[in-house]
N, C-alpha and C. Protein backbone atom coordinates (compact mmCIF):
# COMPACT_ATOMS: atom_id res chain seq x y z
N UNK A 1 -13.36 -12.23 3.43
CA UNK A 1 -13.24 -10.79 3.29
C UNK A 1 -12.14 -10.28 4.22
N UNK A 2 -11.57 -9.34 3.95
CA UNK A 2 -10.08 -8.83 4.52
C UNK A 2 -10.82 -8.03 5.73
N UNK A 3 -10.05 -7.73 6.17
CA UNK A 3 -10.18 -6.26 7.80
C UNK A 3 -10.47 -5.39 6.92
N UNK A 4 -11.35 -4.32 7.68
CA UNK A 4 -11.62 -3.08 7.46
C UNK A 4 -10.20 -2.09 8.49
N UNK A 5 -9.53 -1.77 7.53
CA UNK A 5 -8.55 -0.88 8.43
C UNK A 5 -8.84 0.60 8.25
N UNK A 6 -9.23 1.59 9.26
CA UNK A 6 -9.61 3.18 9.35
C UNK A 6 -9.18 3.91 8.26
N UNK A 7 -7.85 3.81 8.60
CA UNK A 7 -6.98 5.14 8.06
C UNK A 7 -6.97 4.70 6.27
N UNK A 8 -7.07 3.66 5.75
CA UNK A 8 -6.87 2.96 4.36
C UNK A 8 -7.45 3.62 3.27
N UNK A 9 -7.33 4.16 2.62
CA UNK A 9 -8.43 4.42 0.87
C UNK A 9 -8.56 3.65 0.21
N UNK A 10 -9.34 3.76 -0.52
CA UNK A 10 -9.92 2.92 -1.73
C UNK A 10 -7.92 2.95 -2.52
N UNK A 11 -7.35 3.37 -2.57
CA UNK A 11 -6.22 3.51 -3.40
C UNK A 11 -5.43 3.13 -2.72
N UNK A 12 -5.14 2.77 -1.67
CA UNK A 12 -4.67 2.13 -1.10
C UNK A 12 -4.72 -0.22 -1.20
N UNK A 13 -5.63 -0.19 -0.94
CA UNK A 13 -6.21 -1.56 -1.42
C UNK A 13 -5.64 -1.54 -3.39
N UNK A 14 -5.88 -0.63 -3.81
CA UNK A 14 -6.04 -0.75 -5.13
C UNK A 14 -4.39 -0.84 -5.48
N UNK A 15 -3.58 -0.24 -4.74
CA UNK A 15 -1.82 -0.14 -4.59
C UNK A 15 -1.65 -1.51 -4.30
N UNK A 16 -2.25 -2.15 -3.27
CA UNK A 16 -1.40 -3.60 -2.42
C UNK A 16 -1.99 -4.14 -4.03
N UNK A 17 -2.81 -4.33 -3.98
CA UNK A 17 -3.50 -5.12 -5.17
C UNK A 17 -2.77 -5.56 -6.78
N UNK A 18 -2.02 -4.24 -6.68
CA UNK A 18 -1.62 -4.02 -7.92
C UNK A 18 0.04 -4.60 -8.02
N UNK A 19 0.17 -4.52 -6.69
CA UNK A 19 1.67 -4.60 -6.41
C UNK A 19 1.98 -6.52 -6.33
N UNK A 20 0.53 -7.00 -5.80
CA UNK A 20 0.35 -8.30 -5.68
C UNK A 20 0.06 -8.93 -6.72
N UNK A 21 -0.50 -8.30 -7.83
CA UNK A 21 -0.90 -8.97 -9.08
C UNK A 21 0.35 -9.41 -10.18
N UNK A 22 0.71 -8.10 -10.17
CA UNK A 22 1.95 -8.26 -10.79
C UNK A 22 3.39 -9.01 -10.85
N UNK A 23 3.39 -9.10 -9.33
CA UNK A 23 4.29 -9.39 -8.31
C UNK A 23 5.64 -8.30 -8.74
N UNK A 24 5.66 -7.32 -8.65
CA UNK A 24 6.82 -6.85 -9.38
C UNK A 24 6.92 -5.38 -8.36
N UNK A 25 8.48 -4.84 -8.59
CA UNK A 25 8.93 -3.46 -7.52
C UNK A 25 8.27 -2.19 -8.69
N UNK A 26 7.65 -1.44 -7.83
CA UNK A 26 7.07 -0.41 -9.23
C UNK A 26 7.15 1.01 -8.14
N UNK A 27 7.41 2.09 -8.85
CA UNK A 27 7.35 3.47 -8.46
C UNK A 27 6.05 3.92 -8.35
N UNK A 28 5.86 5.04 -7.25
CA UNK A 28 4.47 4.96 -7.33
C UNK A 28 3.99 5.85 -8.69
N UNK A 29 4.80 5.90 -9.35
CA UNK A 29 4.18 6.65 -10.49
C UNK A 29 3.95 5.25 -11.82
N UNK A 30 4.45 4.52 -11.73
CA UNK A 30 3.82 3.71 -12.46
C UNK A 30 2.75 2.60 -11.33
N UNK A 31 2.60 2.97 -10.82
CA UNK A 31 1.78 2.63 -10.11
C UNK A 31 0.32 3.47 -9.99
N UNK A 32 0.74 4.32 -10.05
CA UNK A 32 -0.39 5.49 -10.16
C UNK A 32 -1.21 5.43 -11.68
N UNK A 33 -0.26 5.16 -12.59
CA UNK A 33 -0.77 5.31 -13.71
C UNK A 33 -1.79 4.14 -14.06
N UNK A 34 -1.00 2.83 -13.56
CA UNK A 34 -1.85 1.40 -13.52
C UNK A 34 -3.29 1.61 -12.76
N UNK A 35 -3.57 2.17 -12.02
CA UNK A 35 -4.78 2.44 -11.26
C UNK A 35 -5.57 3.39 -11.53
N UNK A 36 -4.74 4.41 -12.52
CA UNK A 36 -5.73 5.62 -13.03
C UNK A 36 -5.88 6.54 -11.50
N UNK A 37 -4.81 7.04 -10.56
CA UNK A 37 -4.96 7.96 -10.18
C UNK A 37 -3.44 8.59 -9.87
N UNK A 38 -3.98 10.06 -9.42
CA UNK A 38 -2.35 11.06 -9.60
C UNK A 38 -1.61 10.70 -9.24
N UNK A 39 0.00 10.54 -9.31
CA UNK A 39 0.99 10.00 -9.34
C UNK A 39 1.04 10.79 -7.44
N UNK A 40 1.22 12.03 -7.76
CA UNK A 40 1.62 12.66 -6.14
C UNK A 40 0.44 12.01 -4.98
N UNK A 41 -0.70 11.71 -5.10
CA UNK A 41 -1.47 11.13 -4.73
C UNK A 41 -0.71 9.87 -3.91
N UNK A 42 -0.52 9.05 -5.00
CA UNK A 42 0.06 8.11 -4.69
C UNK A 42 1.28 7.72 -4.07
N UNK A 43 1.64 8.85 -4.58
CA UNK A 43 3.61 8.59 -3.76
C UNK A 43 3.17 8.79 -2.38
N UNK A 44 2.31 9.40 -2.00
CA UNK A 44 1.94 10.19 -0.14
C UNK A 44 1.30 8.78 0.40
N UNK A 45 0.35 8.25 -0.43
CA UNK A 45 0.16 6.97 -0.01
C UNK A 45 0.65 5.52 0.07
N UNK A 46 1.85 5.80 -0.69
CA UNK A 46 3.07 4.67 -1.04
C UNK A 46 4.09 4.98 0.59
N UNK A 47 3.86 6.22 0.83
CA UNK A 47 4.55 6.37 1.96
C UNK A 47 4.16 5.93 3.20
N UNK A 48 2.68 5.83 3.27
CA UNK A 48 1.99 5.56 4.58
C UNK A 48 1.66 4.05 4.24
N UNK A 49 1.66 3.42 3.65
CA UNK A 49 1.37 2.18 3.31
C UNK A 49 3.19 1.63 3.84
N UNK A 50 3.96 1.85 3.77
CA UNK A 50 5.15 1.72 4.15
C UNK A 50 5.69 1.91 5.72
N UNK A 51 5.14 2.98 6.15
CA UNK A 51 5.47 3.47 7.62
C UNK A 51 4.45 1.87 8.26
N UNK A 52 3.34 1.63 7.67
CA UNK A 52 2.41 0.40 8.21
C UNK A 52 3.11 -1.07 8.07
N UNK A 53 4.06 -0.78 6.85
CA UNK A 53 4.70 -1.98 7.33
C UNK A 53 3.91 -3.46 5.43
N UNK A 54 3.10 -2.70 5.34
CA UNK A 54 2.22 -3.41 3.78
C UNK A 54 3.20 -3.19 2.91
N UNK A 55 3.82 -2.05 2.10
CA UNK A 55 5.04 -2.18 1.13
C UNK A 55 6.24 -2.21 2.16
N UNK A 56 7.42 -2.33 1.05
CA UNK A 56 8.51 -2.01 1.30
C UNK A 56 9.45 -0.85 0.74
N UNK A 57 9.80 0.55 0.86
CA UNK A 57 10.31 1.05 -0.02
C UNK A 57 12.08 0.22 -0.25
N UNK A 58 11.93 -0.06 -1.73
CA UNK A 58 13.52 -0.84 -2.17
C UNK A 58 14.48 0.74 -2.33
N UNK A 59 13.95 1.73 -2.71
CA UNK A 59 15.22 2.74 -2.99
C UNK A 59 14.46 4.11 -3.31
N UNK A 60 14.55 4.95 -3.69
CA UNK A 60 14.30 6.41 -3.50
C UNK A 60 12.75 6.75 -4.35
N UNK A 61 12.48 5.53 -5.11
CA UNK A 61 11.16 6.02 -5.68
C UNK A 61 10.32 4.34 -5.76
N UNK A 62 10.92 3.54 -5.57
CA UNK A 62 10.50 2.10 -6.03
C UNK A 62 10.08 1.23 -4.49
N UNK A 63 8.99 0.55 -4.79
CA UNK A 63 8.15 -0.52 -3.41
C UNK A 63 7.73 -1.71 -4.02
N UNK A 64 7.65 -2.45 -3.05
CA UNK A 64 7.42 -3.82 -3.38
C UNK A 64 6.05 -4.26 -2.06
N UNK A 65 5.63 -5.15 -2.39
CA UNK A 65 4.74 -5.94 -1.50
C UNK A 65 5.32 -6.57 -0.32
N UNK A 66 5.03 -6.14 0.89
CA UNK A 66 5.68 -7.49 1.71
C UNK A 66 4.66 -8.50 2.14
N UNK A 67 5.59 -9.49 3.24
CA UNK A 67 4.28 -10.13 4.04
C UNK A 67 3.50 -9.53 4.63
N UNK A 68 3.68 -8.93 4.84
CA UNK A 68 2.45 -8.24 5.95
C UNK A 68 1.39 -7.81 4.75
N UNK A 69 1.78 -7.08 3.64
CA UNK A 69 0.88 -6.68 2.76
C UNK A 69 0.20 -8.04 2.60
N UNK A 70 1.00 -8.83 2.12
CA UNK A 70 0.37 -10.26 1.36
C UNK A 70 -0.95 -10.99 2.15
N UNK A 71 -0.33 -11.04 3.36
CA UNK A 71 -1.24 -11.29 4.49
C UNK A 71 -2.38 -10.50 4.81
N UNK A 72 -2.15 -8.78 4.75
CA UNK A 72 -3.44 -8.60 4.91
C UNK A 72 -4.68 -8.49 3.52
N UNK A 73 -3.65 -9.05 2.59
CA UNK A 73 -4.75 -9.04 1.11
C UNK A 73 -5.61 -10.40 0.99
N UNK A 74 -5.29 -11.46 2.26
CA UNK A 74 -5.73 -12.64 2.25
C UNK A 74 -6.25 -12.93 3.20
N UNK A 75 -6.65 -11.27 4.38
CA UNK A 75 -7.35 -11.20 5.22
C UNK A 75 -7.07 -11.73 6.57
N UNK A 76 -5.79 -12.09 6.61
CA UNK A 76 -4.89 -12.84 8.00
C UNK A 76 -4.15 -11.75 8.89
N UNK A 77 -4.48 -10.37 8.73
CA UNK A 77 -4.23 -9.04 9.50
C UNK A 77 -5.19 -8.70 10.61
N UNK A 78 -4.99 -8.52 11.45
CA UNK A 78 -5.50 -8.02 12.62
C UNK A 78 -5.32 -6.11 12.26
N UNK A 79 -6.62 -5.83 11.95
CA UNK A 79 -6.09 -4.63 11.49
C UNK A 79 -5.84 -3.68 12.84
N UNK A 80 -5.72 -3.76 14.11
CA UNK A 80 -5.12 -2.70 15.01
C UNK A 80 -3.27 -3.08 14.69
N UNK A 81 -3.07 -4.04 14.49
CA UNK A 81 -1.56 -4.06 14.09
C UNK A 81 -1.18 -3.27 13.54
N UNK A 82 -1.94 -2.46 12.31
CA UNK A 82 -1.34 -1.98 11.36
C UNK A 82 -1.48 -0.29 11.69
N UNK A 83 -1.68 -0.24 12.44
CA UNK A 83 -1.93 1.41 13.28
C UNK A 83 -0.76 2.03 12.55
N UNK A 84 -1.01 3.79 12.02
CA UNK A 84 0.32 4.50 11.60
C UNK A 84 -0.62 6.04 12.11
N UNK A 85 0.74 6.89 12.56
CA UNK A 85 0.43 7.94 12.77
C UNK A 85 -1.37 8.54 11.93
N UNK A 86 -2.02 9.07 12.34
CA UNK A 86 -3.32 10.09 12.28
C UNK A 86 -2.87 11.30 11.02
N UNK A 87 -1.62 11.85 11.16
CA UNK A 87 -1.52 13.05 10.66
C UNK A 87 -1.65 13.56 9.13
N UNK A 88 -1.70 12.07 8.42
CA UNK A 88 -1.78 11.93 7.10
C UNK A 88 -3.32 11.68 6.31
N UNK A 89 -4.32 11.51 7.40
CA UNK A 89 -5.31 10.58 7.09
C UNK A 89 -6.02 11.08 5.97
């Protein structure tokens, strides 16, 4: 079983997940749509999933999975590593 990390949503996990399944760079709006939730939703959380260091943004709307994501989907994260600003939570 992976870390429990604080700040994370259920849509969040469901983003790395999706991004890992596929293996492919996706906007969070097709990303949003793959998961069945709001696109703006998701772009705010495509952003903080990024500041953590789990995606990568490639260019003005498009992310990819990194290691760190990969790693913590296989539960090899120390989740205080992944600390990002409070202000979004």
């Amino acid at each position: 079983m992976r870390p429990r990390i604080d700040w994370m949503t259920r849509s969040d996990d469901r983003t790395l997940e999706f991004l890992a399944d596929k293996e492919i760079v996706a906007s969070a709006s097709v990303i949003a749509v793959n998961i069945d939730y709001n696109p703006n939703y998701i772009s705010r959380r495509c952003r903080r999933l990024a500041e953590a260091g789990l995606i990568q943004r490639i260019d003005s709307s498009n992310y990819r999975l990194t290691d760190v994501g990969e790693r913590y989907l296989s539960g090899e994260i120390d989740p205080d590593k992944l600390e990002v600003d409070d202000e979004e939570s």
